[in-house]
C-alpha atoms as a PDB file:
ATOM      1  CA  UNK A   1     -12.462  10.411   2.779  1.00  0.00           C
ATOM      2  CA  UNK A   2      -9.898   9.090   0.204  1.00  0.00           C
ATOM      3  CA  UNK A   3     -10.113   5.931  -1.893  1.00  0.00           C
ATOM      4  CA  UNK A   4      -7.508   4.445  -3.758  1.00  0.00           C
ATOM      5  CA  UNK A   5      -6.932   1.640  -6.317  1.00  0.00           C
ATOM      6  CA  UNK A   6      -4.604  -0.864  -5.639  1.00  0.00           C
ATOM      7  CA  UNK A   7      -2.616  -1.524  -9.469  1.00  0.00           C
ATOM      8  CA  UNK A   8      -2.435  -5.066 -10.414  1.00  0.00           C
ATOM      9  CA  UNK A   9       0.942  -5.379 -11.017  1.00  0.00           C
ATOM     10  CA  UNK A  10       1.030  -9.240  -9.848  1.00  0.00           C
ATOM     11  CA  UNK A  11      -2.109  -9.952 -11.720  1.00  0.00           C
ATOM     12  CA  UNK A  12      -0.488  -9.650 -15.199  1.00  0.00           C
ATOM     13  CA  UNK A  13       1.789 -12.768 -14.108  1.00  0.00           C
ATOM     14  CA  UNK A  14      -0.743 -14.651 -12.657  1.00  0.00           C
ATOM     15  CA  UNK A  15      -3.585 -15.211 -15.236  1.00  0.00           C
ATOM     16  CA  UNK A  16      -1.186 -15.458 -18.141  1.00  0.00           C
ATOM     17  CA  UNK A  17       0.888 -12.290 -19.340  1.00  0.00           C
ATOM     18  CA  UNK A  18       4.683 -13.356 -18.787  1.00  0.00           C
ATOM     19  CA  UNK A  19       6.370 -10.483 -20.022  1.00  0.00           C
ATOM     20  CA  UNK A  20       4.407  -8.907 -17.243  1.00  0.00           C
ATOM     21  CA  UNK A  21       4.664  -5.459 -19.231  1.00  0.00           C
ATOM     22  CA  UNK A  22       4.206  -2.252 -17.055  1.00  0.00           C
ATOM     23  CA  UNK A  23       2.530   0.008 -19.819  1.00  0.00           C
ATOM     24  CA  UNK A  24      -0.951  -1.099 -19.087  1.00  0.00           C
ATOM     25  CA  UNK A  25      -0.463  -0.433 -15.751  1.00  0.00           C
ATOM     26  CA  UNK A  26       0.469   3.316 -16.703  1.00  0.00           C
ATOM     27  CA  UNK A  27      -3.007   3.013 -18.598  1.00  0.00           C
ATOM     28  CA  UNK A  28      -5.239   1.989 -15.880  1.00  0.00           C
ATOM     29  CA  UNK A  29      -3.392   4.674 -13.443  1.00  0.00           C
ATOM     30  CA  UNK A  30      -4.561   7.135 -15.987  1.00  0.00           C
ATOM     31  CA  UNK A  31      -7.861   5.494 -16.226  1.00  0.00           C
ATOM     32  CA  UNK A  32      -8.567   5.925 -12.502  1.00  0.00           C
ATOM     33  CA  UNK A  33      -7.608   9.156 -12.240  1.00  0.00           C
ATOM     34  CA  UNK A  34     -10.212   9.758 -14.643  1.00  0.00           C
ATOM     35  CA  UNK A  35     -12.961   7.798 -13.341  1.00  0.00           C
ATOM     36  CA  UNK A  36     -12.449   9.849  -9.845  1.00  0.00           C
ATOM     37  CA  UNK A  37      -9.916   7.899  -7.814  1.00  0.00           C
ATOM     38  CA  UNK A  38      -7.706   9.977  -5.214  1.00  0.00           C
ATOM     39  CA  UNK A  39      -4.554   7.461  -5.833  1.00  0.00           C
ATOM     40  CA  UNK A  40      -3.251   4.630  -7.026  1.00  0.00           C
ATOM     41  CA  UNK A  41      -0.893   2.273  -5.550  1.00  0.00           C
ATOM     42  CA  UNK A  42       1.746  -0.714  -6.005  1.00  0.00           C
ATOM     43  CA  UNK A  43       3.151  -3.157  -4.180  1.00  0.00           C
ATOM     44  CA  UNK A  44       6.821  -4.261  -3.642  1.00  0.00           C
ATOM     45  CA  UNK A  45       8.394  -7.640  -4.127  1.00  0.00           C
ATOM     46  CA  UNK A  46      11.238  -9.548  -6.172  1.00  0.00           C
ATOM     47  CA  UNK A  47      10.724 -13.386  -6.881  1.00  0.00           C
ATOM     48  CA  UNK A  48       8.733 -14.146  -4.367  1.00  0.00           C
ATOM     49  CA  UNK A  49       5.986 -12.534  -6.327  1.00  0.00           C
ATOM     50  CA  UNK A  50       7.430 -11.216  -9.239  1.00  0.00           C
ATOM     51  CA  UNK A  51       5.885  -7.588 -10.712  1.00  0.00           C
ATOM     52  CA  UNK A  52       7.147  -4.340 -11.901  1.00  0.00           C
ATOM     53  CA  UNK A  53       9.501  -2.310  -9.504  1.00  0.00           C
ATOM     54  CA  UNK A  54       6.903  -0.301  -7.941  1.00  0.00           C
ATOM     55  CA  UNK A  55       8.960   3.038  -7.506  1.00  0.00           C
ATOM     56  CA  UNK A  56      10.212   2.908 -11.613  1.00  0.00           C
ATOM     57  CA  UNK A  57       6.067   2.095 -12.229  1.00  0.00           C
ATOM     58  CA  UNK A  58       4.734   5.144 -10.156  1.00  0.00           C
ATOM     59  CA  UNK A  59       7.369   7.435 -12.017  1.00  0.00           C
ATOM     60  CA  UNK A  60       5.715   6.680 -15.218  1.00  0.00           C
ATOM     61  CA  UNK A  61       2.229   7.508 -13.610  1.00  0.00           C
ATOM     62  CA  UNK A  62       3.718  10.635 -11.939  1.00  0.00           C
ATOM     63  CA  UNK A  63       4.605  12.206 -15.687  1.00  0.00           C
ATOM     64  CA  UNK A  64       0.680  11.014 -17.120  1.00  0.00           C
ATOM     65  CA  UNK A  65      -1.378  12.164 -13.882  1.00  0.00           C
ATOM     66  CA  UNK A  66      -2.172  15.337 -12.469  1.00  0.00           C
ATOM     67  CA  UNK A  67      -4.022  14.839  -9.290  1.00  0.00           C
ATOM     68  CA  UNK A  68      -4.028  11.331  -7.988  1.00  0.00           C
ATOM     69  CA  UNK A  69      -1.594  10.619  -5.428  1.00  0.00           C
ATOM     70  CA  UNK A  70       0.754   7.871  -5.680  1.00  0.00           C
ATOM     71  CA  UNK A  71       1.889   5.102  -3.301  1.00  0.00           C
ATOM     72  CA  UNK A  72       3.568   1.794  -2.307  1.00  0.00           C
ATOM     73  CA  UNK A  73       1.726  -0.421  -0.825  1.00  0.00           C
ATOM     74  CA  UNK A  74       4.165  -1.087   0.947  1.00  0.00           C
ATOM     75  CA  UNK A  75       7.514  -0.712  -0.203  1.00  0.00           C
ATOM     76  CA  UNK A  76      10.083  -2.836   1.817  1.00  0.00           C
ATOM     77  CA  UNK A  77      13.186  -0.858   3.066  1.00  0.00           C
ATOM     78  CA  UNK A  78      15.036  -3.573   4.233  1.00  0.00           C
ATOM     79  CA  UNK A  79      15.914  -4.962   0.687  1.00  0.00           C
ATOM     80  CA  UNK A  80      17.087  -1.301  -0.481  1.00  0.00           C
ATOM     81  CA  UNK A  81      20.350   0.662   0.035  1.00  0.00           C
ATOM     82  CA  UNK A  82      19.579   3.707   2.123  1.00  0.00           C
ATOM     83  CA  UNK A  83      21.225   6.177  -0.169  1.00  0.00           C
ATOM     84  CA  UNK A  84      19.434   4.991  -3.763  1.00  0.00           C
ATOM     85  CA  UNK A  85      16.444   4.543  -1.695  1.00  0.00           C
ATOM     86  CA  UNK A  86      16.504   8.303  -0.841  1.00  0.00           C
ATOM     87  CA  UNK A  87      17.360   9.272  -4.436  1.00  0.00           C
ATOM     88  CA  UNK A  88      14.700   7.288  -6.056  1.00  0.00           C
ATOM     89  CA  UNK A  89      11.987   8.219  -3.647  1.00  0.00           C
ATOM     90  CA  UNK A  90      13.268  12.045  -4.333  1.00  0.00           C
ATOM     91  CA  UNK A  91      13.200  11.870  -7.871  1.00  0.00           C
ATOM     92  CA  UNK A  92       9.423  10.458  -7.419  1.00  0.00           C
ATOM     93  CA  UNK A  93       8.266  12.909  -5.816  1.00  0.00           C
ATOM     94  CA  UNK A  94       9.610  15.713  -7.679  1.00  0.00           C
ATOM     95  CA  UNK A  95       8.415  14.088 -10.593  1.00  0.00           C
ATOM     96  CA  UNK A  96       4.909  13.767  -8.990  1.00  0.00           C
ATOM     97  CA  UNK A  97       4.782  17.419  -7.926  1.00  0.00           C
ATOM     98  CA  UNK A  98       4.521  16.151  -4.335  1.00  0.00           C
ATOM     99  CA  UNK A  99       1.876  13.545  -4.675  1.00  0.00           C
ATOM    100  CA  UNK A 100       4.096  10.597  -3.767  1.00  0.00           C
ATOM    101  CA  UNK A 101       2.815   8.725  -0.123  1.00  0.00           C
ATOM    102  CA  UNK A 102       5.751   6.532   1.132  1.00  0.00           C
ATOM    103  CA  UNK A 103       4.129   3.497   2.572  1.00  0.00           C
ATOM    104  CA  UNK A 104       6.609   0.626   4.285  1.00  0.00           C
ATOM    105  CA  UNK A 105       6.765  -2.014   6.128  1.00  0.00           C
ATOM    106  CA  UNK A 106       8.718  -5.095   7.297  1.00  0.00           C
ATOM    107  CA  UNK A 107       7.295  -7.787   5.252  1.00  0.00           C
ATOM    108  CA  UNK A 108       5.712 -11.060   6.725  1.00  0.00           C
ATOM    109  CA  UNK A 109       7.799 -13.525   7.774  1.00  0.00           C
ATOM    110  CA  UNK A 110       7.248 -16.134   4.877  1.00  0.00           C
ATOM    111  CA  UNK A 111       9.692 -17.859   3.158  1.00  0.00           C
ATOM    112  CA  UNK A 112       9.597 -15.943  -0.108  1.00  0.00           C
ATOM    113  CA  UNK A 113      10.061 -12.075   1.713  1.00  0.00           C
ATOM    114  CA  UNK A 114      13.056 -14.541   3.280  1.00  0.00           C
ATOM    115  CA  UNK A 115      14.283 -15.746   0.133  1.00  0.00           C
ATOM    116  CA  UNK A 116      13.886 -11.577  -1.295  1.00  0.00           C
ATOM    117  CA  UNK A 117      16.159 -11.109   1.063  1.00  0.00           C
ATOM    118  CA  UNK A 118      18.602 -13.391   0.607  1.00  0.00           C
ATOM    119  CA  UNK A 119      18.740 -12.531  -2.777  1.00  0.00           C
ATOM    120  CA  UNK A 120      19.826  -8.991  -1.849  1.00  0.00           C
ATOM    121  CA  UNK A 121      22.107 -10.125   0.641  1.00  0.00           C
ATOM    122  CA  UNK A 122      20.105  -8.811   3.466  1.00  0.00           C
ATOM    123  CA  UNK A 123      19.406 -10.135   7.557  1.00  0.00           C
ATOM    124  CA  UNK A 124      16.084 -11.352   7.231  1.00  0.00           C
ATOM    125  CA  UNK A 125      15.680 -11.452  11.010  1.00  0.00           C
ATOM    126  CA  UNK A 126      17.149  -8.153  11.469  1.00  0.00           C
ATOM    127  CA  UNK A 127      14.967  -6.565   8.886  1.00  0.00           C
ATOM    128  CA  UNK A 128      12.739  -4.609  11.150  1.00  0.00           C
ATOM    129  CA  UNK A 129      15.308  -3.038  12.535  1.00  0.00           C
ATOM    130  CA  UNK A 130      16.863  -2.647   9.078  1.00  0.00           C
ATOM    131  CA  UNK A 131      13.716  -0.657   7.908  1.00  0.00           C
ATOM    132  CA  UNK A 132      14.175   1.362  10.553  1.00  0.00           C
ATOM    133  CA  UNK A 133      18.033   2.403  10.048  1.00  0.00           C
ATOM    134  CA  UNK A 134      17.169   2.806   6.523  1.00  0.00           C
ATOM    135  CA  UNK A 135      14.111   5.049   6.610  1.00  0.00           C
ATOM    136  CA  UNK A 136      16.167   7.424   9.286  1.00  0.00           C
ATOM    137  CA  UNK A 137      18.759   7.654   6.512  1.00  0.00           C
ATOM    138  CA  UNK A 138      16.291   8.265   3.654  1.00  0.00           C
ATOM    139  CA  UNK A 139      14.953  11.128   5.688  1.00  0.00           C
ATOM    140  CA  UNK A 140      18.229  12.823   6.674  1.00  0.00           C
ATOM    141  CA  UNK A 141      19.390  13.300   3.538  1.00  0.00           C
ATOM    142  CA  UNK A 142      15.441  14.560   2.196  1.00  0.00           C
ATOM    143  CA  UNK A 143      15.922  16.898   4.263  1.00  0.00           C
ATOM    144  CA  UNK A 144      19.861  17.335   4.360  1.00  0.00           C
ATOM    145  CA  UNK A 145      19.574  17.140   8.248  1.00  0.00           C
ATOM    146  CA  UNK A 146      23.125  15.475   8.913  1.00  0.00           C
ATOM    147  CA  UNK A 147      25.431  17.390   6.301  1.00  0.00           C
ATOM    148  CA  UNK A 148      24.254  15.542   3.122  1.00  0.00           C
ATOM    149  CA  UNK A 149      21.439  16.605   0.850  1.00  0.00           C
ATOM    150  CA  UNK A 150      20.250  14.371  -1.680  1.00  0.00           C
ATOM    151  CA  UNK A 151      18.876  15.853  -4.856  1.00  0.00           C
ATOM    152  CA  UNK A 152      15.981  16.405  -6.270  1.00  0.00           C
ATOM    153  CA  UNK A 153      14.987  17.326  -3.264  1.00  0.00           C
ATOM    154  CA  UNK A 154      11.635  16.202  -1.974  1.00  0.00           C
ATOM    155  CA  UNK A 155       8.730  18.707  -2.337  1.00  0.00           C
ATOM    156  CA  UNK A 156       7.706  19.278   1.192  1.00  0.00           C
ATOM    157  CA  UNK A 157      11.064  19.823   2.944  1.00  0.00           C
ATOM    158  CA  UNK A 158      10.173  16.988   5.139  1.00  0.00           C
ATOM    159  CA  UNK A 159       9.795  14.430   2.646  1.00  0.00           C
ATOM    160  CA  UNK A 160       6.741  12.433   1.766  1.00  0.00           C
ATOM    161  CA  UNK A 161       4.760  11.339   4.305  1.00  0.00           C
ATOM    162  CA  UNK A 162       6.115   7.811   5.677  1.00  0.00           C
ATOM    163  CA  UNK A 163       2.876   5.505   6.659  1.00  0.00           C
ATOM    164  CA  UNK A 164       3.728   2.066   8.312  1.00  0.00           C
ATOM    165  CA  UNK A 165       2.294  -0.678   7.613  1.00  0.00           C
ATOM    166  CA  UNK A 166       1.838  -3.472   9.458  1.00  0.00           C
ATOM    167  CA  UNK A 167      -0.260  -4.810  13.066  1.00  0.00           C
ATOM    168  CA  UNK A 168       2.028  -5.622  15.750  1.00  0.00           C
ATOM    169  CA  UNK A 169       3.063  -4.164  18.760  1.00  0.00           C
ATOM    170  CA  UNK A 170       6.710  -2.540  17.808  1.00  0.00           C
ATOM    171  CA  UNK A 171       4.668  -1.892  14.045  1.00  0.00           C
ATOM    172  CA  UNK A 172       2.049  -0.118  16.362  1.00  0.00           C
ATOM    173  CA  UNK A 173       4.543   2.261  18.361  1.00  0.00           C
ATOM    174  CA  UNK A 174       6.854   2.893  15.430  1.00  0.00           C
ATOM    175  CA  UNK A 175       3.509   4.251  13.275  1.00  0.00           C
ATOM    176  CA  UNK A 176       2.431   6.385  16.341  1.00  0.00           C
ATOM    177  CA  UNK A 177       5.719   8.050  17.452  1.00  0.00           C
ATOM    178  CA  UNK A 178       7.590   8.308  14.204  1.00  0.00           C
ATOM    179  CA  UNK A 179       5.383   7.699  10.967  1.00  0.00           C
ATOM    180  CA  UNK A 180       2.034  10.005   9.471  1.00  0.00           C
ATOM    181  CA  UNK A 181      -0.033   6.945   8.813  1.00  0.00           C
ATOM    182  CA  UNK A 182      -0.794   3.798   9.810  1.00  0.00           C
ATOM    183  CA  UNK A 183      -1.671   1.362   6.747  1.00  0.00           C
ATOM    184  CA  UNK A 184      -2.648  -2.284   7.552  1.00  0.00           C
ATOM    185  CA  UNK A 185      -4.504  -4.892   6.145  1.00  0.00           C
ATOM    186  CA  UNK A 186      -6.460  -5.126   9.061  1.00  0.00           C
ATOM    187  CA  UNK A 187      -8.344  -8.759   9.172  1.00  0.00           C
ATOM    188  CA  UNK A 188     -11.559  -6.712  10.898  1.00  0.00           C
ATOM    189  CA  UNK A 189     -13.073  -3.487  11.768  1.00  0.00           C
ATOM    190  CA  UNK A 190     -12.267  -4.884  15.532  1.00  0.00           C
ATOM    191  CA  UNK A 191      -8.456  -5.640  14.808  1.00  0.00           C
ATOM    192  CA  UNK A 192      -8.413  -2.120  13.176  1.00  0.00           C
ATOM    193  CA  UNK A 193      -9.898  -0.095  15.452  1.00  0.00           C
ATOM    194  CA  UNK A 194      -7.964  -1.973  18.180  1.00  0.00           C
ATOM    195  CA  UNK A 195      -4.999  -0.942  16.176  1.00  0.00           C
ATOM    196  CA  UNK A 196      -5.737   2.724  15.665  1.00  0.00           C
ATOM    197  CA  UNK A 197      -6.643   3.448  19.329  1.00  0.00           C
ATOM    198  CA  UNK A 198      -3.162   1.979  20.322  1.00  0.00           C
ATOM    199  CA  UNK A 199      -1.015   3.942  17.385  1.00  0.00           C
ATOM    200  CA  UNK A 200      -3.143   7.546  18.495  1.00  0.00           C
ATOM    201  CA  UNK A 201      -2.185   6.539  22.410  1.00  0.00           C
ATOM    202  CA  UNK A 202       1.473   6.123  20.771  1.00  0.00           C
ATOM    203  CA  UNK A 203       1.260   9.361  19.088  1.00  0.00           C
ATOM    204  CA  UNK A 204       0.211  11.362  22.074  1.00  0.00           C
ATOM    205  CA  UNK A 205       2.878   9.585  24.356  1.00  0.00           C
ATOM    206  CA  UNK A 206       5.247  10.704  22.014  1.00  0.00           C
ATOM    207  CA  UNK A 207       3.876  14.364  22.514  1.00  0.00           C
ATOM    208  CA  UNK A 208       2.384  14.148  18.862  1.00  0.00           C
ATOM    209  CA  UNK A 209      -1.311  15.379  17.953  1.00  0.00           C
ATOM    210  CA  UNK A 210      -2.613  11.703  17.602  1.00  0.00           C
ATOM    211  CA  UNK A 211      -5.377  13.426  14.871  1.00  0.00           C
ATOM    212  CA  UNK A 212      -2.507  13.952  12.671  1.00  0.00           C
ATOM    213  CA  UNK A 213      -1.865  10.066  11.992  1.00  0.00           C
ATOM    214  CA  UNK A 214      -3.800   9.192   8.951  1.00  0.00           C
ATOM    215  CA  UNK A 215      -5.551   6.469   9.661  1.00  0.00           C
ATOM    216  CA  UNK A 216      -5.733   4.022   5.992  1.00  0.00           C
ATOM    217  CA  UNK A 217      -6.587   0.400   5.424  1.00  0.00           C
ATOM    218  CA  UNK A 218      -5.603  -1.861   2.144  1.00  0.00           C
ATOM    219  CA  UNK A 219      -8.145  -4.364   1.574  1.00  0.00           C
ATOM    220  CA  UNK A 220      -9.522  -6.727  -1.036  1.00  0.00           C
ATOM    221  CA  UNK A 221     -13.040  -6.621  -2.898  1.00  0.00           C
ATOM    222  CA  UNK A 222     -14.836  -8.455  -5.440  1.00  0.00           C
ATOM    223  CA  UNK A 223     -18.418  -7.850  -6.655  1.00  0.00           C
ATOM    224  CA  UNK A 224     -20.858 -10.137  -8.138  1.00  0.00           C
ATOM    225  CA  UNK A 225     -23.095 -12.702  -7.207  1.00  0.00           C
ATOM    226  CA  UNK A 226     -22.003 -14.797  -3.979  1.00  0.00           C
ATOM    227  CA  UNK A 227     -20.751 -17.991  -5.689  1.00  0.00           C
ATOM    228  CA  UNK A 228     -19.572 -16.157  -8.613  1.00  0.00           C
ATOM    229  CA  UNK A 229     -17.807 -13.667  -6.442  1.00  0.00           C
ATOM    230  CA  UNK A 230     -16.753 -15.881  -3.801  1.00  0.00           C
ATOM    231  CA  UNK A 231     -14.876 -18.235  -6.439  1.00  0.00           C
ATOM    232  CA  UNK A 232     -13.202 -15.570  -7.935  1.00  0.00           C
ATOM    233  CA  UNK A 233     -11.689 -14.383  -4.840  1.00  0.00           C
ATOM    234  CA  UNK A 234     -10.749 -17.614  -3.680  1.00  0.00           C
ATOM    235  CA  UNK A 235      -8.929 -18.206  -6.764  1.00  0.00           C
ATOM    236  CA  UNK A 236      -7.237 -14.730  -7.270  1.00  0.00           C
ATOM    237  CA  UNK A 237      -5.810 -15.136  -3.136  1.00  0.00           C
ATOM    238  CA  UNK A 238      -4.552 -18.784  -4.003  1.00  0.00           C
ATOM    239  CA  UNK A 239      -2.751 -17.422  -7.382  1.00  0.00           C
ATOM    240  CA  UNK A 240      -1.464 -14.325  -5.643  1.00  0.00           C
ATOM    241  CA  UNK A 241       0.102 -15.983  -2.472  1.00  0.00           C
ATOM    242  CA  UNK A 242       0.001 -19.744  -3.137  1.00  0.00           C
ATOM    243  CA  UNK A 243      -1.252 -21.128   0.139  1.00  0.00           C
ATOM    244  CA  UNK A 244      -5.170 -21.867   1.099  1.00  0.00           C
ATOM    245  CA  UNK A 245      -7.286 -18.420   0.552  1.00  0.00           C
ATOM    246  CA  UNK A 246      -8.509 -19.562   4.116  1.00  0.00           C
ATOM    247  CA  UNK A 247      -5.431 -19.131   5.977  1.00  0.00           C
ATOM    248  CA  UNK A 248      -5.218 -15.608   4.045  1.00  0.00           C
ATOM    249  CA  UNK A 249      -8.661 -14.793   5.056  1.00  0.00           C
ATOM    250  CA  UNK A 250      -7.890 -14.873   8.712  1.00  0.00           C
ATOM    251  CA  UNK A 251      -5.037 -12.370   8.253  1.00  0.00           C
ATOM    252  CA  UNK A 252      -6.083 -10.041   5.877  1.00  0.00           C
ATOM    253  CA  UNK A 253      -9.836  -8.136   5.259  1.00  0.00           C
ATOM    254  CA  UNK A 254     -11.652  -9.048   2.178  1.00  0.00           C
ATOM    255  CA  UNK A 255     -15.394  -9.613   0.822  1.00  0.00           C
ATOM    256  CA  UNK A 256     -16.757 -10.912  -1.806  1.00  0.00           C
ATOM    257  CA  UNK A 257     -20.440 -10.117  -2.803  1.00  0.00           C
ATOM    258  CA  UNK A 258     -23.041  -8.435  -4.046  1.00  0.00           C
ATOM    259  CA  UNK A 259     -22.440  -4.479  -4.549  1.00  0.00           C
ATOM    260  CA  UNK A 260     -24.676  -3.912  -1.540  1.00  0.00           C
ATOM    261  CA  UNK A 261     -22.686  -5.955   1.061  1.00  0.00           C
ATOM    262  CA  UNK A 262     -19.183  -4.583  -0.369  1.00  0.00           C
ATOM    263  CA  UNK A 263     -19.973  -1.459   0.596  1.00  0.00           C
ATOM    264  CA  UNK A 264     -21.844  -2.145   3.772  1.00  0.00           C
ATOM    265  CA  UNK A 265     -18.477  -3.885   4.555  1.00  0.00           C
ATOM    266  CA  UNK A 266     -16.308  -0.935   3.470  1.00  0.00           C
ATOM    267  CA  UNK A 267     -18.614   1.544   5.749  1.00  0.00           C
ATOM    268  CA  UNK A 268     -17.725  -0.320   8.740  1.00  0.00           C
ATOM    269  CA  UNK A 269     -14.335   0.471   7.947  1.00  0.00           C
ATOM    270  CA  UNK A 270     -15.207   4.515   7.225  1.00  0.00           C
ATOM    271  CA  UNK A 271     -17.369   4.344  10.417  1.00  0.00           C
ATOM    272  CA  UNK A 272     -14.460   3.228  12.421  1.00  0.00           C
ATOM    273  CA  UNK A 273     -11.968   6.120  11.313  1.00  0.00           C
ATOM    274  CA  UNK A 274     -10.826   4.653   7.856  1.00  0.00           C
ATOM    275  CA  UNK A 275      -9.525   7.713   6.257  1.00  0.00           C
ATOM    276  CA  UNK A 276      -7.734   6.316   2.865  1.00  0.00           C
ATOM    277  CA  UNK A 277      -8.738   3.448   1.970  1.00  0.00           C
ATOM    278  CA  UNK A 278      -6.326   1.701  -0.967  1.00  0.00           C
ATOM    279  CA  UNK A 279      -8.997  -1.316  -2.375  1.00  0.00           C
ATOM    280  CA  UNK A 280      -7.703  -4.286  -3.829  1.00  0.00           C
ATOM    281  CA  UNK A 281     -10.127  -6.051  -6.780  1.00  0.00           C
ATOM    282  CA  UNK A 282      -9.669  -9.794  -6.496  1.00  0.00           C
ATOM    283  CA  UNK A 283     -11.092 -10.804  -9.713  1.00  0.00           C
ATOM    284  CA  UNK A 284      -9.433 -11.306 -12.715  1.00  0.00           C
ATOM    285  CA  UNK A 285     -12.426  -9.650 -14.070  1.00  0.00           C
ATOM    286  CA  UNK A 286     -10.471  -5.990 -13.709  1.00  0.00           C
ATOM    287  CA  UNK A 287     -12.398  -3.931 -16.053  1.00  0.00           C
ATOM    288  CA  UNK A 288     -16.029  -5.003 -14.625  1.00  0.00           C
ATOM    289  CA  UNK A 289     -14.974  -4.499 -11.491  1.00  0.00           C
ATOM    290  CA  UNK A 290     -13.148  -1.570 -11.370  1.00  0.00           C
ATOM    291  CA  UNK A 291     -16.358   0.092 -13.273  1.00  0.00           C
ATOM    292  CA  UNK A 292     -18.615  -1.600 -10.591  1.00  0.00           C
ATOM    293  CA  UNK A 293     -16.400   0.629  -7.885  1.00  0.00           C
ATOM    294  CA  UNK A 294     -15.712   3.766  -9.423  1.00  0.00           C
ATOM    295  CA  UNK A 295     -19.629   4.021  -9.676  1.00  0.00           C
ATOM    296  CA  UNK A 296     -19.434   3.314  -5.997  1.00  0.00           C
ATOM    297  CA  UNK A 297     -16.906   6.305  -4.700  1.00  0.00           C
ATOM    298  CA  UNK A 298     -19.524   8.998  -4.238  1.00  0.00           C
ATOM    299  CA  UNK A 299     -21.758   6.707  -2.162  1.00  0.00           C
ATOM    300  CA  UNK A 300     -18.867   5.468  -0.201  1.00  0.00           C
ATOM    301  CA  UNK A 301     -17.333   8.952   0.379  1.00  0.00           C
ATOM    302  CA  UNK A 302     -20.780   9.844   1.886  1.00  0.00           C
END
């Protein structure tokens, strides 16, 4: 059992800091190695939610960590050229020592992952498809399969593992057949196990051992008393996506609560085959909270 912080690399923009600089982040990274963490995360976006570049960010906490793995949660590959993608995502993980976890996905359809990619001059509708083309490129020339080798070269001679995230149906078969995780913000511990069951019955269609898919989950917590908590939550999901925390409550798992019920809530997930779970604190509160879960992580490892 793995649990990972999610860095708050929107946060910094949204409760005030507009030069949103990256060296705190660094900090923390550090900080949650050292409080027992097994990795740290960032997420991937241009103006639609502006925040560091999440590949240069995890470089910096590759060359001040020793043992935490590092990850995108989730990196979109449709707004990236194939080749500099494979470079960058090299150089990461060389610079890691192997550590790096290479999570993707297709993005929502919203208007600002639209507008990201119009910026970039990418097919919006296509970009499914684009991730796809893309991340068989990146891999190729990891591993120098096709005649081309891109340097550094990964550690592993595969690469880094590749987890997809994302729920639906084509997300579901990609992540069994072709990834080594599956990393959703599942809205339940229904919709997730649902959604594991169906990526393992992928996996062993595909003639893959289905135990072999790492089965992870990125969701959002807040401690403290219910109103307290409740507020916060509601205020950090309205800042961080700017539509009704409501409508984001349907789509994506979150609690907010007294320690007690956070983690009863996070065992459901554990009980249900949550391997790696990468926690989001919705509070602008970061320091309480993040001392309020790193107290947590034996209990919650079991």
């Amino acid at each position: 059992m793995k649990i990972g912080l999610l860095l708050p690399t929107r946060e910094a923009v949204m409760y005030g800091d507009h030069s949103g600089d990256p060296r705190p982040l660094v900090d923390l990274a550090v900080r949650a190695e050292e409080m027992g963490f097994d990795s740290v995360w960032a997420g991937d976006s241009l103006l639609a939610r502006p925040r560091a570049e999440p590949l240069t960010l995890l470089a910096g906490v590759a060359t001040c960590t020793d043992r935490v793995e590092l990850g995108t949660a989730v990196l979109l590959p449709s707004l990236r050229n194939a080749e500099q993608l494979a470079q960058a995502t090299g150089t990461l993980d060389a610079l890691s020592g192997g550590r790096f976890i290479f999570g993707v996905g297709a993005g929502p359809g919203t208007p600002g992952v639209k507008v990201d990619h119009e910026h970039v001059g990418a097919a919006f509708d296509r970009r499914a498809g684009a991730m796809m083309n893309v991340l068989d490129r990146v891999k190729s020339l990891w591993q120098g399969s096709d005649g081309e080798q891109m340097y550094p070269t990964p550690t592993h001679s595969s690469g880094p593992p590749i987890w997809m995230g994302g729920s639906g149906p084509r997300t579901l078969q990609r992540a069994g057949e072709l990834c080594d995780g599956w990393f959703p913000l599942p809205s339940s511990v229904e919709a997730f196990s649902a959604g594991i069951a169906t990526v393992r019955q992928h996996a062993e269609t595909a003639g893959r051992p289905a135990a072999d898919i790492t089965a992870a989950a990125y969701l959002t917590v807040t401690f403290g008393e219910p109103a307290v908590a409740e507020a916060e939550l509601k205020e950090h999901s309205e800042l961080y996506y700017g539509v009704p925390h409501e409508l984001i409550a349907k789509q994506q798992g979150s609690v907010a609560g007294p320690r007690e019920l956070v983690l009863a809530w996070l065992q459901e997930f554990i009980d249900a085959g949550v391997s790696h779970l990468c926690l989001r604190i919705g509070s602008a509160n970061m320091n309480e909270q993040l001392e309020i879960l790193a107290d947590s992580l034996d209990e919650l490892r079991g």
